[in-house]
C-alpha atoms as a PDB file:
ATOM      1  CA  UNK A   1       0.000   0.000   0.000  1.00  0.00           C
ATOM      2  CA  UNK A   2       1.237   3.639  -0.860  1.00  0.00           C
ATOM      3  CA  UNK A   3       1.935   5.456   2.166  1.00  0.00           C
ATOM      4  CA  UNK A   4      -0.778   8.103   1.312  1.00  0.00           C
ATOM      5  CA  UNK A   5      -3.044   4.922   1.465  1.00  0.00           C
ATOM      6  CA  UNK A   6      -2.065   3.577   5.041  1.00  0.00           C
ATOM      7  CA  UNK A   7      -4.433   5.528   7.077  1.00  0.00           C
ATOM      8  CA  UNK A   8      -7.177   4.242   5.163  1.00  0.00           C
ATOM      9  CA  UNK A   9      -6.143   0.439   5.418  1.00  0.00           C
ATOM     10  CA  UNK A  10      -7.770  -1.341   8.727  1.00  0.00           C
ATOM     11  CA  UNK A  11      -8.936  -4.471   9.851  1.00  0.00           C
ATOM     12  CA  UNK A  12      -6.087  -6.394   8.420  1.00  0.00           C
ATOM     13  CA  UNK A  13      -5.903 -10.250   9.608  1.00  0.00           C
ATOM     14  CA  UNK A  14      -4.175 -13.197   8.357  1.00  0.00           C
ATOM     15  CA  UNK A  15      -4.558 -16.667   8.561  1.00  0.00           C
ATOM     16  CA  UNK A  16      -2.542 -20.083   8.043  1.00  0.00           C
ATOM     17  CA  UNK A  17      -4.037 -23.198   7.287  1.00  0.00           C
ATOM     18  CA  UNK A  18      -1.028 -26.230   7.672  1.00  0.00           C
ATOM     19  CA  UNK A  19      -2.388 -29.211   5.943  1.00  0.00           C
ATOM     20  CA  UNK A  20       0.941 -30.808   4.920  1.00  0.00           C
ATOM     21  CA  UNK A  21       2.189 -34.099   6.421  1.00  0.00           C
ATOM     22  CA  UNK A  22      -0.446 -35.342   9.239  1.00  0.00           C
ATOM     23  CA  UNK A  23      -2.392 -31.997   8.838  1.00  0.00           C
ATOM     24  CA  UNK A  24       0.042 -29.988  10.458  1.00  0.00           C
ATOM     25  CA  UNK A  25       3.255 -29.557   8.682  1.00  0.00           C
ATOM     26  CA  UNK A  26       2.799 -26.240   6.446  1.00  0.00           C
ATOM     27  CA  UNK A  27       4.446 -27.757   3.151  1.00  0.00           C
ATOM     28  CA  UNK A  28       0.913 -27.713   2.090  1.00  0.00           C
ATOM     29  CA  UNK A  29      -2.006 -25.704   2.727  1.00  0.00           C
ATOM     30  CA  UNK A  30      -2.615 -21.857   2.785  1.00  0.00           C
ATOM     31  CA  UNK A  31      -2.072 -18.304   3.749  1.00  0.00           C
ATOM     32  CA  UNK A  32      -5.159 -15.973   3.913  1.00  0.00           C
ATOM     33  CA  UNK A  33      -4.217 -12.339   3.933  1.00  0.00           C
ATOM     34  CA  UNK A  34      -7.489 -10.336   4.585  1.00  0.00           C
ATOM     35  CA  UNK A  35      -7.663  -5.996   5.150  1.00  0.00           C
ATOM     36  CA  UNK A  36     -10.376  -3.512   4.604  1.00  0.00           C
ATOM     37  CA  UNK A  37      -8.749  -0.192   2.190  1.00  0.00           C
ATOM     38  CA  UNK A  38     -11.494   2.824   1.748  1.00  0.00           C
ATOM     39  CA  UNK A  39     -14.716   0.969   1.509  1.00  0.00           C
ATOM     40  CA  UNK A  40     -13.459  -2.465   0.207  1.00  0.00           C
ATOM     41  CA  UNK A  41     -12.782  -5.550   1.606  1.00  0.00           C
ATOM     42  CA  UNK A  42     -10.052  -7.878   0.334  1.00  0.00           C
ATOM     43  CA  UNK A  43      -9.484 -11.262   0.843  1.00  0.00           C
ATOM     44  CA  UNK A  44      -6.023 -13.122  -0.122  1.00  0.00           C
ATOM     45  CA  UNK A  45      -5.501 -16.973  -0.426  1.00  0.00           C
ATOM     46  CA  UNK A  46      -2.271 -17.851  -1.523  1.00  0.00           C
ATOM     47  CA  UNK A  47      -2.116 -22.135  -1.448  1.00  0.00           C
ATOM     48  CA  UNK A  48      -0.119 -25.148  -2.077  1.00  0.00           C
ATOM     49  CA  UNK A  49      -2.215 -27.850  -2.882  1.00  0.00           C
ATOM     50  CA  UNK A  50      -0.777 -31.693  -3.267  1.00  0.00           C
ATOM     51  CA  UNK A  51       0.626 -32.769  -6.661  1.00  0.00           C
ATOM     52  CA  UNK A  52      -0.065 -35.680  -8.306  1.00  0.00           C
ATOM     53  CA  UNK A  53      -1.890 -36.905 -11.901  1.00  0.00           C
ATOM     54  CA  UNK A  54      -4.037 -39.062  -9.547  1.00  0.00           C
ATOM     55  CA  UNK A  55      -5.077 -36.722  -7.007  1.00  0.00           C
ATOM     56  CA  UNK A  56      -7.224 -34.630  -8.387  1.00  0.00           C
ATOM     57  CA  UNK A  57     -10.063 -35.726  -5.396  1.00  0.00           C
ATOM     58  CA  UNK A  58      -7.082 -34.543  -2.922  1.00  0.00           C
ATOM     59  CA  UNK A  59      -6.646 -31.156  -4.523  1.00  0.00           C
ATOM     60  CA  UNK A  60     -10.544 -30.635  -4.247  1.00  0.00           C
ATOM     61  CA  UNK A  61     -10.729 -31.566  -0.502  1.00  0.00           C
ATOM     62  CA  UNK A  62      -7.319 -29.548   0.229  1.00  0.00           C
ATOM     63  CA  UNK A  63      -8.691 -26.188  -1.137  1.00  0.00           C
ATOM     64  CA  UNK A  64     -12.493 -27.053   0.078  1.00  0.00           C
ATOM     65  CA  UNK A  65     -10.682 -28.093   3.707  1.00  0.00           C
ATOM     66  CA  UNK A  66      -8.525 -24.497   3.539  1.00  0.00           C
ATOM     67  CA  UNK A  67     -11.946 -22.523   2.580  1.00  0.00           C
ATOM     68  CA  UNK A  68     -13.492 -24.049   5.644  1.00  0.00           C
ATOM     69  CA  UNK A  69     -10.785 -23.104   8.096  1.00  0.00           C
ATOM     70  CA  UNK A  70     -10.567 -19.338   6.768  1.00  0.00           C
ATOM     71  CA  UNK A  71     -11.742 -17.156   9.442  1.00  0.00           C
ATOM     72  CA  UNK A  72     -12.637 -13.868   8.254  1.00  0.00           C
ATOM     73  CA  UNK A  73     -11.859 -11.142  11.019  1.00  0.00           C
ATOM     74  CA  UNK A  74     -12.889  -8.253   9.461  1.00  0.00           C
ATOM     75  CA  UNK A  75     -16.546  -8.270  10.865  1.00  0.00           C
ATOM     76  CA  UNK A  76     -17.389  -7.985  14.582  1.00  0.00           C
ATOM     77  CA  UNK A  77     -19.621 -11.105  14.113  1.00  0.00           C
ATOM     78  CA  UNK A  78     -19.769 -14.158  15.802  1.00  0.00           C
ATOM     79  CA  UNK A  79     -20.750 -16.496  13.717  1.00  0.00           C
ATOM     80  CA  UNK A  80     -18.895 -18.072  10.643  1.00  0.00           C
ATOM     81  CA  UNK A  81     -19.386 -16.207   7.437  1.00  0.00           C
ATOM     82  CA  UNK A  82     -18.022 -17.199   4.176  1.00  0.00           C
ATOM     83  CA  UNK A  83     -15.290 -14.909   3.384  1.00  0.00           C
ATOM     84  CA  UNK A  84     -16.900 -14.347  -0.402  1.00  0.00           C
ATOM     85  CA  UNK A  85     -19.759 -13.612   0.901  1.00  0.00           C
ATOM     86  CA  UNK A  86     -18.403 -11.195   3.115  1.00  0.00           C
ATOM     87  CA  UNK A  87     -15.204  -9.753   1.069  1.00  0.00           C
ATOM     88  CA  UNK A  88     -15.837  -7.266  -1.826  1.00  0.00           C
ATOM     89  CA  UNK A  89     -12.633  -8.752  -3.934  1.00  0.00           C
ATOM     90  CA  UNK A  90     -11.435 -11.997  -2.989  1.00  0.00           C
ATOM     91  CA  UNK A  91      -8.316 -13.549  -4.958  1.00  0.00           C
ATOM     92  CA  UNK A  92      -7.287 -17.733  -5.017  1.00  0.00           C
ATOM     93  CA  UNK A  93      -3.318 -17.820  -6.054  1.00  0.00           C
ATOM     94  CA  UNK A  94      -0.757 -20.149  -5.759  1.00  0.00           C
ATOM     95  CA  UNK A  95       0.028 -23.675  -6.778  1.00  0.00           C
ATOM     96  CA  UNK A  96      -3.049 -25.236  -7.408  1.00  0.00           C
ATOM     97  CA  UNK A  97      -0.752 -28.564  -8.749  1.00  0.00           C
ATOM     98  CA  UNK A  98      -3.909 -29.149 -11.245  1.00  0.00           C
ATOM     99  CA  UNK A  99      -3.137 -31.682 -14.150  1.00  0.00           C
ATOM    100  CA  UNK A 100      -4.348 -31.778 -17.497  1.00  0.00           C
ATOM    101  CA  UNK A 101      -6.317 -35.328 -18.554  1.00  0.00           C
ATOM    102  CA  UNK A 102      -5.668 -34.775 -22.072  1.00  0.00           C
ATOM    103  CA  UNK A 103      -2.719 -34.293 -24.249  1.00  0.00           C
ATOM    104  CA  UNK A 104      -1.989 -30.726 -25.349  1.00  0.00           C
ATOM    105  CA  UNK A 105      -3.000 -31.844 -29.427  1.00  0.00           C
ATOM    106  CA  UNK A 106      -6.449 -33.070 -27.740  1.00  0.00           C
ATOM    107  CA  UNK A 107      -6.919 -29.818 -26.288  1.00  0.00           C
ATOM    108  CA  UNK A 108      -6.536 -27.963 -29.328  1.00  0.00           C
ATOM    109  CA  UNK A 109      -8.467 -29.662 -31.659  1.00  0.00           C
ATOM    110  CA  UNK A 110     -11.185 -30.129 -29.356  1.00  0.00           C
ATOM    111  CA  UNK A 111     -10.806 -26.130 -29.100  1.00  0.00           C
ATOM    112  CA  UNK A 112     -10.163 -25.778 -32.996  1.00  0.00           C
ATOM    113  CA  UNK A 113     -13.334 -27.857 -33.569  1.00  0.00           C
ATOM    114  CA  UNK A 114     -15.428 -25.864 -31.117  1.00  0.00           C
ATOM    115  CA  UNK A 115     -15.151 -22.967 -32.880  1.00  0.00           C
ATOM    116  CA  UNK A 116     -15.686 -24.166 -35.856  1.00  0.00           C
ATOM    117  CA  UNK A 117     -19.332 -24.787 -34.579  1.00  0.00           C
ATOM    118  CA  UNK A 118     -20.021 -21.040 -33.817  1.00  0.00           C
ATOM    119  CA  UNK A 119     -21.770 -19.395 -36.259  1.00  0.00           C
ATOM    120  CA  UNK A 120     -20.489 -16.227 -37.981  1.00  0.00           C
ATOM    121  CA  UNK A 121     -22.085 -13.051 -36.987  1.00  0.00           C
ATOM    122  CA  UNK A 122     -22.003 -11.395 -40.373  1.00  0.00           C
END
């Protein structure tokens, strides 16, 4: 944040969600990085999900499990809200490890061939 900016950026909170080796180690998981700046709320999840062709399943429950443990501070409430719900920008980075189930030729012609099927708008 500019300097000019920094009386205008409150609430800030952050958040680490270990879910490496037994849960705990923090080789995997996330970093939530939430502030307020003006009138907007941003929300910041930088993760590391597992790797593998085969894990796709794993990668779903890692970044579902990390979305469940994100605690958004920036409200005085009690209960749990959902930090998109409650966040005016909200940003997912990081090394999502996803895979691709075809070949990169696949991809393309399947992409080539889809448009293809689009009708011209002359």
């Amino acid at each position: 944040v500019r300097r000019s900016e920094i009386p205008f950026l409150h609430s800030r909170s952050q958040n680490i969600i270990a879910l490496g080796f037994a849960g705990y180690v923090g080789n995997k998981g996330g970093l939530n990085i939430q502030f307020s700046l003006h009138d907007y709320t941003f929300s910041f999840i930088n993760c590391h999900l597992t790797h593998g062709a085969m894990s796709e399943q794993d990668r779903l429950d890692m970044m579902a499990e990390i979305l469940k443990k994100v605690h958004p501070k920036i409200t005085k409430s009690t209960h749990r809200t959902e930090t998109d719900s409650l966040c005016d920008f909200n940003f997912i980075i990081g090394d999502m490890n996803s895979r691709f189930s075809r070949t990169y030729l696949e991809h393309i012609n399947e992409v080539h061939l889809s448009a293809q099927m689009i009708p011209d708008c002359d």
